[in-house]
N, C-alpha and C. Protein backbone atom coordinates (compact mmCIF):
# COMPACT_ATOMS: atom_id res chain seq x y z
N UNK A 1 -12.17 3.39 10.04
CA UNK A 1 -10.86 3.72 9.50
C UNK A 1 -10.92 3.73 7.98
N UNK A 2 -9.86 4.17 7.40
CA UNK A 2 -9.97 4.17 5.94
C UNK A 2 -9.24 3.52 5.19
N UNK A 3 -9.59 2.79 3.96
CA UNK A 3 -8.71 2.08 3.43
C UNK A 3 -8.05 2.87 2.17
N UNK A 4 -6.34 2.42 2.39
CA UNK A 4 -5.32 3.04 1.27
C UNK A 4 -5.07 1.86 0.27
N UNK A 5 -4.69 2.00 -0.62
CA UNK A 5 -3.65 0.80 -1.62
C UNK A 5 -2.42 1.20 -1.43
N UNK A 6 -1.29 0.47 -1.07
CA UNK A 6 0.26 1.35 -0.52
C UNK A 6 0.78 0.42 -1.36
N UNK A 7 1.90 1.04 -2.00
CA UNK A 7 3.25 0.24 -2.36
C UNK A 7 4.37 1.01 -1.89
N UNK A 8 5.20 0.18 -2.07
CA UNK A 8 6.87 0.19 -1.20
C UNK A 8 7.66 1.44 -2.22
N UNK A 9 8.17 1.85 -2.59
CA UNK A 9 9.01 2.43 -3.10
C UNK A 9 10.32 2.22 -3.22
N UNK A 10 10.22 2.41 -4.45
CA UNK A 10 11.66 1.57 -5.38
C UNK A 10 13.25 1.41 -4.03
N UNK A 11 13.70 0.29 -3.92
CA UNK A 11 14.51 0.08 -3.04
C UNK A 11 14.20 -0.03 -1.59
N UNK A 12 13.27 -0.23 -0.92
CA UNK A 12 13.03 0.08 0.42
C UNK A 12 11.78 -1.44 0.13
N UNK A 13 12.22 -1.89 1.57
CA UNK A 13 11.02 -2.91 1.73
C UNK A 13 10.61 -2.85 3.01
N UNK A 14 8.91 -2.45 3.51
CA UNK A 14 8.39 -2.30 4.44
C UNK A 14 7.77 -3.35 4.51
N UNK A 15 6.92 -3.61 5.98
CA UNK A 15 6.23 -4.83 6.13
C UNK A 15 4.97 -4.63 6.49
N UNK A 16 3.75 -5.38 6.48
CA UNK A 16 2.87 -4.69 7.05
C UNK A 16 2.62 -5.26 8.47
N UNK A 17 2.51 -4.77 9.17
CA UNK A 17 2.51 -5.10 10.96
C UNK A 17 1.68 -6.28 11.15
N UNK A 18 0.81 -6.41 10.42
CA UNK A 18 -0.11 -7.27 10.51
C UNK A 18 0.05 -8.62 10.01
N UNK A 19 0.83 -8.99 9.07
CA UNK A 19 1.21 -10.59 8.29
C UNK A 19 2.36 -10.33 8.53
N UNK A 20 3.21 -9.45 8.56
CA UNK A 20 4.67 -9.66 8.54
C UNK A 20 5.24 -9.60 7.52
N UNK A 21 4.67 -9.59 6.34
CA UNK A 21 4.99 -9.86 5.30
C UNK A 21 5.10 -8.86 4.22
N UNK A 22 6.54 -8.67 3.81
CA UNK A 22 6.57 -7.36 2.85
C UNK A 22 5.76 -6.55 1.85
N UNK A 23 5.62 -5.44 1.53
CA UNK A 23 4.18 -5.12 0.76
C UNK A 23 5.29 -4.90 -0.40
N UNK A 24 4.11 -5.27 -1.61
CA UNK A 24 4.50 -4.71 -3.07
C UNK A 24 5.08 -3.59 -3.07
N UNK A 25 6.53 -3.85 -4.21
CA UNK A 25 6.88 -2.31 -4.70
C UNK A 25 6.58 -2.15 -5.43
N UNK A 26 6.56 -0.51 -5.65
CA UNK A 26 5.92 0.21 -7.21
C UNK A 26 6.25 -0.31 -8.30
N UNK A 27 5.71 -0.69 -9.18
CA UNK A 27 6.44 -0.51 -10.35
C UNK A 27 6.44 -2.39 -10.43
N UNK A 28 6.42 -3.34 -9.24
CA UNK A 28 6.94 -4.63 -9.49
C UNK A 28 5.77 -5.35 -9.32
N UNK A 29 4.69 -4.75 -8.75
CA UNK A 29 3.97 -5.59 -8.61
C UNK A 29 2.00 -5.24 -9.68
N UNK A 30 1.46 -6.21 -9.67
CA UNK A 30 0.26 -5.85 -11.09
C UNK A 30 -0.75 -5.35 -9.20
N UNK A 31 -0.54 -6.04 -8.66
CA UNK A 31 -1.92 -5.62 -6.98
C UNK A 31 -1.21 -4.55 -6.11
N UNK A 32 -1.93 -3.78 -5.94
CA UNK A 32 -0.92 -2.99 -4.57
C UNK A 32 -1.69 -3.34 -3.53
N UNK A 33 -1.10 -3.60 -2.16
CA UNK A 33 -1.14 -3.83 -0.72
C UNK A 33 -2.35 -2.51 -0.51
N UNK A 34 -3.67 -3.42 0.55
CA UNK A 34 -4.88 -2.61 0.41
C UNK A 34 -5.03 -3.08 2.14
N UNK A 35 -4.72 -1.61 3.15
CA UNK A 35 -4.89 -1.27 4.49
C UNK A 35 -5.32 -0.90 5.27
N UNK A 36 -5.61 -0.64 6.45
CA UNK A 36 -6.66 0.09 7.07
C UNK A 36 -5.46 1.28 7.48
N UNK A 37 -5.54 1.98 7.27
CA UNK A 37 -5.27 3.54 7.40
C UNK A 37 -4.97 3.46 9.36
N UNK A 38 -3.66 3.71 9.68
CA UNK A 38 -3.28 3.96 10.66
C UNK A 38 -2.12 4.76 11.16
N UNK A 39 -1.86 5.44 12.46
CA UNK A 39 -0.30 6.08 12.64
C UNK A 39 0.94 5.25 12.29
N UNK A 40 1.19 3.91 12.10
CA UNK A 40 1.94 2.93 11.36
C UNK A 40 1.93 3.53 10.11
N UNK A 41 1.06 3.38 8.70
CA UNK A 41 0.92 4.06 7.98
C UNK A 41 1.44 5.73 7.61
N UNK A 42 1.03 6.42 8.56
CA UNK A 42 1.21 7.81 8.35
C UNK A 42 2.71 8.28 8.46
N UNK A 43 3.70 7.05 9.44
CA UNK A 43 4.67 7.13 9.53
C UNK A 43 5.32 6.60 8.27
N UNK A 44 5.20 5.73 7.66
CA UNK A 44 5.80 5.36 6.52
C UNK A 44 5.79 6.30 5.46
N UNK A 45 4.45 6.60 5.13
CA UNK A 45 4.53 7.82 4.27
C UNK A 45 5.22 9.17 4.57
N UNK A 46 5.09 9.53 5.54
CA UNK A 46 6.14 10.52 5.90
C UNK A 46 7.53 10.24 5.71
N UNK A 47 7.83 9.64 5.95
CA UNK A 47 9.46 8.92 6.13
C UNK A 47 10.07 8.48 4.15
N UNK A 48 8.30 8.58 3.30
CA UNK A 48 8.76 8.73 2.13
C UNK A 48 9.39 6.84 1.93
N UNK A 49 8.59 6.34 2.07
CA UNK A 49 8.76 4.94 2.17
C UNK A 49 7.84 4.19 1.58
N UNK A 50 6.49 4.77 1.40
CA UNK A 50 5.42 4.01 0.95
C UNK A 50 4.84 5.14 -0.15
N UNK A 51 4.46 4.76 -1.39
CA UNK A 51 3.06 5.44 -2.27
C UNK A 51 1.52 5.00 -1.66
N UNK A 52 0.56 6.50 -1.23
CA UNK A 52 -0.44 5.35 -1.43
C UNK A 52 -1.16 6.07 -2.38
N UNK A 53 -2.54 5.52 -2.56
CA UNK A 53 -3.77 6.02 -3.24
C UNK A 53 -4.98 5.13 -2.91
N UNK A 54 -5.91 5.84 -3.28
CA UNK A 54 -7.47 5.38 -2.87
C UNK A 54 -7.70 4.01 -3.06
N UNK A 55 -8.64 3.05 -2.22
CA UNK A 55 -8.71 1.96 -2.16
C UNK A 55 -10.22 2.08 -2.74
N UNK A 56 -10.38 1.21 -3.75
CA UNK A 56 -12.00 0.89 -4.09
C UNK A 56 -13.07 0.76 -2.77
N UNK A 57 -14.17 1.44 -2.84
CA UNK A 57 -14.98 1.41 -2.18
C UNK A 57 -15.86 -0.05 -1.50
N UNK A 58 -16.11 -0.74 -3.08
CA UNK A 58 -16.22 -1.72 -3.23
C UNK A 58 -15.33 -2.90 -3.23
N UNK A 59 -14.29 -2.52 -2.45
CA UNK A 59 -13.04 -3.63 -2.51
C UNK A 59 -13.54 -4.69 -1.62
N UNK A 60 -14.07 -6.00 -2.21
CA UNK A 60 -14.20 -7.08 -0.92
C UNK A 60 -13.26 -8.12 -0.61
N UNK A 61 -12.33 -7.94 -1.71
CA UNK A 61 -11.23 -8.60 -1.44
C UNK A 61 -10.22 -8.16 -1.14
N UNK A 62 -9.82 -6.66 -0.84
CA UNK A 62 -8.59 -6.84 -0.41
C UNK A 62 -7.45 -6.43 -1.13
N UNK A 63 -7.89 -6.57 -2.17
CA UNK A 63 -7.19 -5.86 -3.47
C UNK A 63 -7.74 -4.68 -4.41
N UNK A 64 -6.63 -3.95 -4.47
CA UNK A 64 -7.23 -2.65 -5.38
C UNK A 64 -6.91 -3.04 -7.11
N UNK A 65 -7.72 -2.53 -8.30
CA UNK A 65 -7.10 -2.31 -9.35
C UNK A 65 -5.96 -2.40 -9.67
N UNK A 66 -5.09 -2.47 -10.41
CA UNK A 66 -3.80 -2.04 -11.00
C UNK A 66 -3.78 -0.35 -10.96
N UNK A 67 -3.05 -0.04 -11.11
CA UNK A 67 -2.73 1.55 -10.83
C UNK A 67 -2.31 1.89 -12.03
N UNK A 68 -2.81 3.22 -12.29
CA UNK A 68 -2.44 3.65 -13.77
C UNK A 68 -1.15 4.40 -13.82
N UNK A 69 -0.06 3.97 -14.45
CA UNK A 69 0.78 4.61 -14.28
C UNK A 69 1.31 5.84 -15.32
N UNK A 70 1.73 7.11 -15.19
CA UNK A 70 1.41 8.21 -16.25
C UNK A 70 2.79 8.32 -16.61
């Protein structure tokens, strides 16, 4: 499977199925939420609920970079 970095988007709080526990929103948080890529996933983004972007290759923790914001 593939790993994303997702954050929430401004006003909306999703959870991740797996801890239960709400993922970072854009903009609020310095880590974004780092996932295994699933139809859970694909639904959120569709629905325009989640940002994602590429997860470090080398991520062994779990966490991506800070995200550059333009």
């Amino acid at each position: 499977m593939n790993r994303y970095a997702v954050w929430a988007e401004p006003g909306r709080t999703v959870l991740d199925p797996t801890t239960r526990a709400p993922i970072p929103t854009i903009g609020d948080a310095a880590d974004p939420h780092v996932v295994e890529w699933d139809s859970y996933w694909d639904r959120r983004l569709a629905d325009g609920d989640i940002t994602r972007d590429e997860a470090p290759a080398d991520d062994a923790k779990g966490k991506a970079p800070k995200r550059q914001e333009s």
